[in-house]
N, C-alpha and C. Protein backbone atom coordinates (compact mmCIF):
# COMPACT_ATOMS: atom_id res chain seq x y z
N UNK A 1 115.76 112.16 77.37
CA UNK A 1 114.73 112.61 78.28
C UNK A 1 115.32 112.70 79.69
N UNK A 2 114.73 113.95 80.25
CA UNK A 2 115.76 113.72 81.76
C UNK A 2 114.91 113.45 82.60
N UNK A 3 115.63 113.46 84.11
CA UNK A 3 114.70 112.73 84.65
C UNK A 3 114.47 113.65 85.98
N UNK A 4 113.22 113.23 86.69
CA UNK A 4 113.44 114.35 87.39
C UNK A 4 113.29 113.86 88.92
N UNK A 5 114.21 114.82 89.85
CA UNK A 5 115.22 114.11 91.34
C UNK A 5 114.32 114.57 92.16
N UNK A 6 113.90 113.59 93.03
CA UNK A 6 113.09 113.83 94.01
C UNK A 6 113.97 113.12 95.12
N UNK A 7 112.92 113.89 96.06
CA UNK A 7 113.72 113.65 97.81
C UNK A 7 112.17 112.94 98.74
N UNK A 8 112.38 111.95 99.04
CA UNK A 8 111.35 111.36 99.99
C UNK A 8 111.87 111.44 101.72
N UNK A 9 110.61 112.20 102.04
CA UNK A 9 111.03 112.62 103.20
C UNK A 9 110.10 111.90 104.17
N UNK A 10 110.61 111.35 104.69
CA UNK A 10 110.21 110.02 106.01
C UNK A 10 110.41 108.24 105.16
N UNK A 11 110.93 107.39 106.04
CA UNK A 11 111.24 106.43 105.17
C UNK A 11 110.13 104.93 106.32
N UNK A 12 109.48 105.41 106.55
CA UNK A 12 108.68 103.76 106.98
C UNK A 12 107.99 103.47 106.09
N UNK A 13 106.93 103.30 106.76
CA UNK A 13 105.81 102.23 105.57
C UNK A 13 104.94 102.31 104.59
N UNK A 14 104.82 103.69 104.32
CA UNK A 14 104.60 104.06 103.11
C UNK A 14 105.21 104.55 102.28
N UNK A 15 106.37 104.97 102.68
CA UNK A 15 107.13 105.28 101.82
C UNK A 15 108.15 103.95 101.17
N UNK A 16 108.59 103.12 102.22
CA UNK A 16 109.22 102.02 101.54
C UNK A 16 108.64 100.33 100.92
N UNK A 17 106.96 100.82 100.57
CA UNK A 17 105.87 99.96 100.44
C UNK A 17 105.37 100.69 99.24
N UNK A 18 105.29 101.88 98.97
CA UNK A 18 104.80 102.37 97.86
C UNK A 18 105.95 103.36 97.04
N UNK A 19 106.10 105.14 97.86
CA UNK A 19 106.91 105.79 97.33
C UNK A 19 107.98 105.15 96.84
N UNK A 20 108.99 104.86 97.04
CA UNK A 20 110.45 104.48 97.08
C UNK A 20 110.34 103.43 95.69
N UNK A 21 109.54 102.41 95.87
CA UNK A 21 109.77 101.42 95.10
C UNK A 21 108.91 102.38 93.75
N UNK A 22 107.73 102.84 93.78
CA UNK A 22 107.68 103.56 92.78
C UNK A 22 108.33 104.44 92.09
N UNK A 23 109.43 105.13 92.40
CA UNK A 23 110.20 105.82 91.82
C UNK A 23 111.29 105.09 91.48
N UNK A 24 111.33 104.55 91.75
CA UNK A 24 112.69 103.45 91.79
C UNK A 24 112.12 102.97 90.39
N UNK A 25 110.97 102.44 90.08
CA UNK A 25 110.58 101.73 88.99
C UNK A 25 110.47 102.64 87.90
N UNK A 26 110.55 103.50 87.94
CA UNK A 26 109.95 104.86 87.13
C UNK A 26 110.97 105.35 86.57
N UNK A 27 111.29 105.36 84.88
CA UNK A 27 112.74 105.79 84.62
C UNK A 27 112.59 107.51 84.62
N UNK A 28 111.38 108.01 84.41
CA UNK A 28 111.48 109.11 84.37
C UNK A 28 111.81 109.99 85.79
N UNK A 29 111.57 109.17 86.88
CA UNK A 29 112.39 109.86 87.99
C UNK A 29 113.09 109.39 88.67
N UNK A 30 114.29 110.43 89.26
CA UNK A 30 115.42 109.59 90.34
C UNK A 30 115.21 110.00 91.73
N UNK A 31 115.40 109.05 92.64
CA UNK A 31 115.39 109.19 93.79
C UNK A 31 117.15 110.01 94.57
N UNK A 32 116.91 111.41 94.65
CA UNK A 32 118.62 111.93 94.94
C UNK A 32 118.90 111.56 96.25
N UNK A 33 117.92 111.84 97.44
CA UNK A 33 117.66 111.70 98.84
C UNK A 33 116.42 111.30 99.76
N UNK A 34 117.12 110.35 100.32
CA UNK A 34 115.99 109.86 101.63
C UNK A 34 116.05 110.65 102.71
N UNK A 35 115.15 110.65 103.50
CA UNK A 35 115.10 111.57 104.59
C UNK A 35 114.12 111.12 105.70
N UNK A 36 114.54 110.87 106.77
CA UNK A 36 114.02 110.30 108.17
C UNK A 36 114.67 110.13 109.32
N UNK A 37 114.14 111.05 110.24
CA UNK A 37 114.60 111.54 111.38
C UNK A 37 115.30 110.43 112.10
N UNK A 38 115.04 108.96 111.44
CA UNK A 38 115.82 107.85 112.04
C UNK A 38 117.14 107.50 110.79
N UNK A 39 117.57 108.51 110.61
CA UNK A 39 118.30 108.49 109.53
C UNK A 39 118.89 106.77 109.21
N UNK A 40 119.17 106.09 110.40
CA UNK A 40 119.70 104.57 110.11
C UNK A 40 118.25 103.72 108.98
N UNK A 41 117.06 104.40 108.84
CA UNK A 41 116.09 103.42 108.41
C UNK A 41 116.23 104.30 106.71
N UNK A 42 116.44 105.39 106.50
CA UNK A 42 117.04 106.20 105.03
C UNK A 42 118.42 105.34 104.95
N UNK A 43 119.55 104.78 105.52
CA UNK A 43 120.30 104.14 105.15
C UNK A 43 119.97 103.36 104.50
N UNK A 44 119.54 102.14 105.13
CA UNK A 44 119.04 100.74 104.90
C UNK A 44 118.17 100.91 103.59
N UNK A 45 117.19 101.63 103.33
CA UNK A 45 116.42 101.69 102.34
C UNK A 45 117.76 102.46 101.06
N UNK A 46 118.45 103.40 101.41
CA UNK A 46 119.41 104.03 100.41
C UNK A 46 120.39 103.02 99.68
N UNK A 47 120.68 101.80 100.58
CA UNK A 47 121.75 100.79 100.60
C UNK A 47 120.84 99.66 99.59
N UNK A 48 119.35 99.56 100.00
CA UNK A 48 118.98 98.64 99.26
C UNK A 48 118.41 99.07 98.00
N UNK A 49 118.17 100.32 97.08
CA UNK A 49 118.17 100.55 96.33
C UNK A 49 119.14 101.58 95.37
N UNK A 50 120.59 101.87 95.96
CA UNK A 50 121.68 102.21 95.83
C UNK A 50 121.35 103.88 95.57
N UNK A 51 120.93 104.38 96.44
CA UNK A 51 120.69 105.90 96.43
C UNK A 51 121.55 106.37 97.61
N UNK A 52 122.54 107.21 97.04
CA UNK A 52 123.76 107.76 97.51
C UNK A 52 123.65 108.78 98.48
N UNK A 53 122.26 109.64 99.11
CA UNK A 53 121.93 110.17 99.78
C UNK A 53 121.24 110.08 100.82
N UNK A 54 121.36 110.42 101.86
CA UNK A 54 120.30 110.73 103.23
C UNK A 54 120.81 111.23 103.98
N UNK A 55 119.21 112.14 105.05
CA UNK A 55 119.74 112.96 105.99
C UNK A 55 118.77 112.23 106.94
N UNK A 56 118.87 113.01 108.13
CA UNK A 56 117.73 113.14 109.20
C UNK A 56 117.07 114.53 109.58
N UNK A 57 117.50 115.35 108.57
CA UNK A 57 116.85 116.16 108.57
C UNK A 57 116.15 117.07 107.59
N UNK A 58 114.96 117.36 106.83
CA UNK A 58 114.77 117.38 105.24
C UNK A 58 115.12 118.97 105.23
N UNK A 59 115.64 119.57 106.19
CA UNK A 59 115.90 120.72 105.57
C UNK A 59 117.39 121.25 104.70
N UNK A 60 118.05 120.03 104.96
CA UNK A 60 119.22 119.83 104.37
C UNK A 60 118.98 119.65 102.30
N UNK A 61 117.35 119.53 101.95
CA UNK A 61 117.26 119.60 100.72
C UNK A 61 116.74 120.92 100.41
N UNK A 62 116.47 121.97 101.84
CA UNK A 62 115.82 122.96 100.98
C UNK A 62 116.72 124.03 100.14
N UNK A 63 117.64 123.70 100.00
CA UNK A 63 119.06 124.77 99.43
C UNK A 63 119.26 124.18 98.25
N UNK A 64 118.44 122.82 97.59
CA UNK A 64 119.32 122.04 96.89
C UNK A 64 118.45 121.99 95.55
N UNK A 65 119.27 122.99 94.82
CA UNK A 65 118.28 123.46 93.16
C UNK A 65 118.26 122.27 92.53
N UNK A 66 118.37 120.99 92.63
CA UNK A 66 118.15 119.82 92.12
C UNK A 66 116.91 119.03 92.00
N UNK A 67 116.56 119.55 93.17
CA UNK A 67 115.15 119.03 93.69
C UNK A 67 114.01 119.66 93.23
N UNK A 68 113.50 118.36 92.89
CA UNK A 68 111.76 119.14 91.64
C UNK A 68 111.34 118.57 92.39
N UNK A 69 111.20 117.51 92.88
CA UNK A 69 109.66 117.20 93.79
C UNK A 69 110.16 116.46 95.26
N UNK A 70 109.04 116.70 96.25
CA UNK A 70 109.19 116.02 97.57
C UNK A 70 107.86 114.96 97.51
N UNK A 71 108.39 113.99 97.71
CA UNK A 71 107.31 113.35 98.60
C UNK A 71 107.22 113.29 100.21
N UNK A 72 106.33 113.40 100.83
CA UNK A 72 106.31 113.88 102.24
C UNK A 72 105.42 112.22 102.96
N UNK A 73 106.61 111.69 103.12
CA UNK A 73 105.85 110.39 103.74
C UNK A 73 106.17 110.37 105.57
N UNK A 74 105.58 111.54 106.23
CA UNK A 74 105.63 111.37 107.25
C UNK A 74 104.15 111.75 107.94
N UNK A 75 104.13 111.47 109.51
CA UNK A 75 102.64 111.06 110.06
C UNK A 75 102.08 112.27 109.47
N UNK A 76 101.11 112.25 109.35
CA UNK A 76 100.19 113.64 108.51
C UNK A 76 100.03 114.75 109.19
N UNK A 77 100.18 115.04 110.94
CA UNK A 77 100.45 116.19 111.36
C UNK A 77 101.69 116.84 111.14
N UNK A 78 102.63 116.09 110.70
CA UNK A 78 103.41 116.89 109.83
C UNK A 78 103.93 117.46 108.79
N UNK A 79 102.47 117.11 107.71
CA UNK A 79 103.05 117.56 106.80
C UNK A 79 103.00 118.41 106.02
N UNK A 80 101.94 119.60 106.54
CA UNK A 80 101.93 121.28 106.11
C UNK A 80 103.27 121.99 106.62
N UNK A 81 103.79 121.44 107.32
CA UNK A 81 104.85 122.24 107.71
C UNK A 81 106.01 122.33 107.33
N UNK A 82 106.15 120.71 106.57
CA UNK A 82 107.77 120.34 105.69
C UNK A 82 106.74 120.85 104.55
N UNK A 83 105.82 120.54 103.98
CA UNK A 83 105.09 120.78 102.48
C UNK A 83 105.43 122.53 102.32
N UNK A 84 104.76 122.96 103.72
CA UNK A 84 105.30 124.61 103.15
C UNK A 84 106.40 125.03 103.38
N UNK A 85 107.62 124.59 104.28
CA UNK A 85 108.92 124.62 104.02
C UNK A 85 109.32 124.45 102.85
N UNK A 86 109.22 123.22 102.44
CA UNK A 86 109.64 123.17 100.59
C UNK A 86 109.04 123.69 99.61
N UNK A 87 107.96 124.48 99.72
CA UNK A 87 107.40 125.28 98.92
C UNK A 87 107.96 126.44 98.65
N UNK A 88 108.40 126.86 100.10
CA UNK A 88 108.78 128.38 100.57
C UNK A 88 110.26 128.32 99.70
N UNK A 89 110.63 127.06 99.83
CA UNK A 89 112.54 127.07 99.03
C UNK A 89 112.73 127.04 97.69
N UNK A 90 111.04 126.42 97.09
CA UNK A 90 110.80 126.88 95.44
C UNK A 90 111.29 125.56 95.11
């Protein structure tokens, strides 16, 4: 069964309180990339659950045919705008 690679884009407190650890628990999906404009706080979270990726900027996943799903854990005025960015990249 494969699994399928998602990219979480913003890494504070909902994402490393719910998203993150839920996928993390979930064999059916992998976490490929973190993403948060404080890229040092996608480290720390990448380091503590050994995910080999992050940017500070999520458009660095929109090229990347790997990626089946985003989670968009950033403040909510932003997130029609990364949501339809990554829509627009398919």
């Amino acid at each position: 069964m494969s699994t399928t690679k998602v990219a979480v884009i913003g890494c504070g407190r909902i994402a490393t309180s719910t998203h993150i650890p839920a996928y993390v628990k979930n064999p059916l999906t992998e976490i490929k990339v973190l993403v948060d404009i404080r890229e040092e706080r996608a480290i720390e979270q990448a380091n503590k659950y050994g995910i080999a990726q992050t940017a500070a900027d999520f458009r660095v996943i929109l090229d990347d045919p790997e990626i089946e799903a985003v989670s968009v854990c950033t403040p909510n005025d932003t997130h029609a705008p990364i949501a339809i960015a990554c829509l627009e990249a398919g």
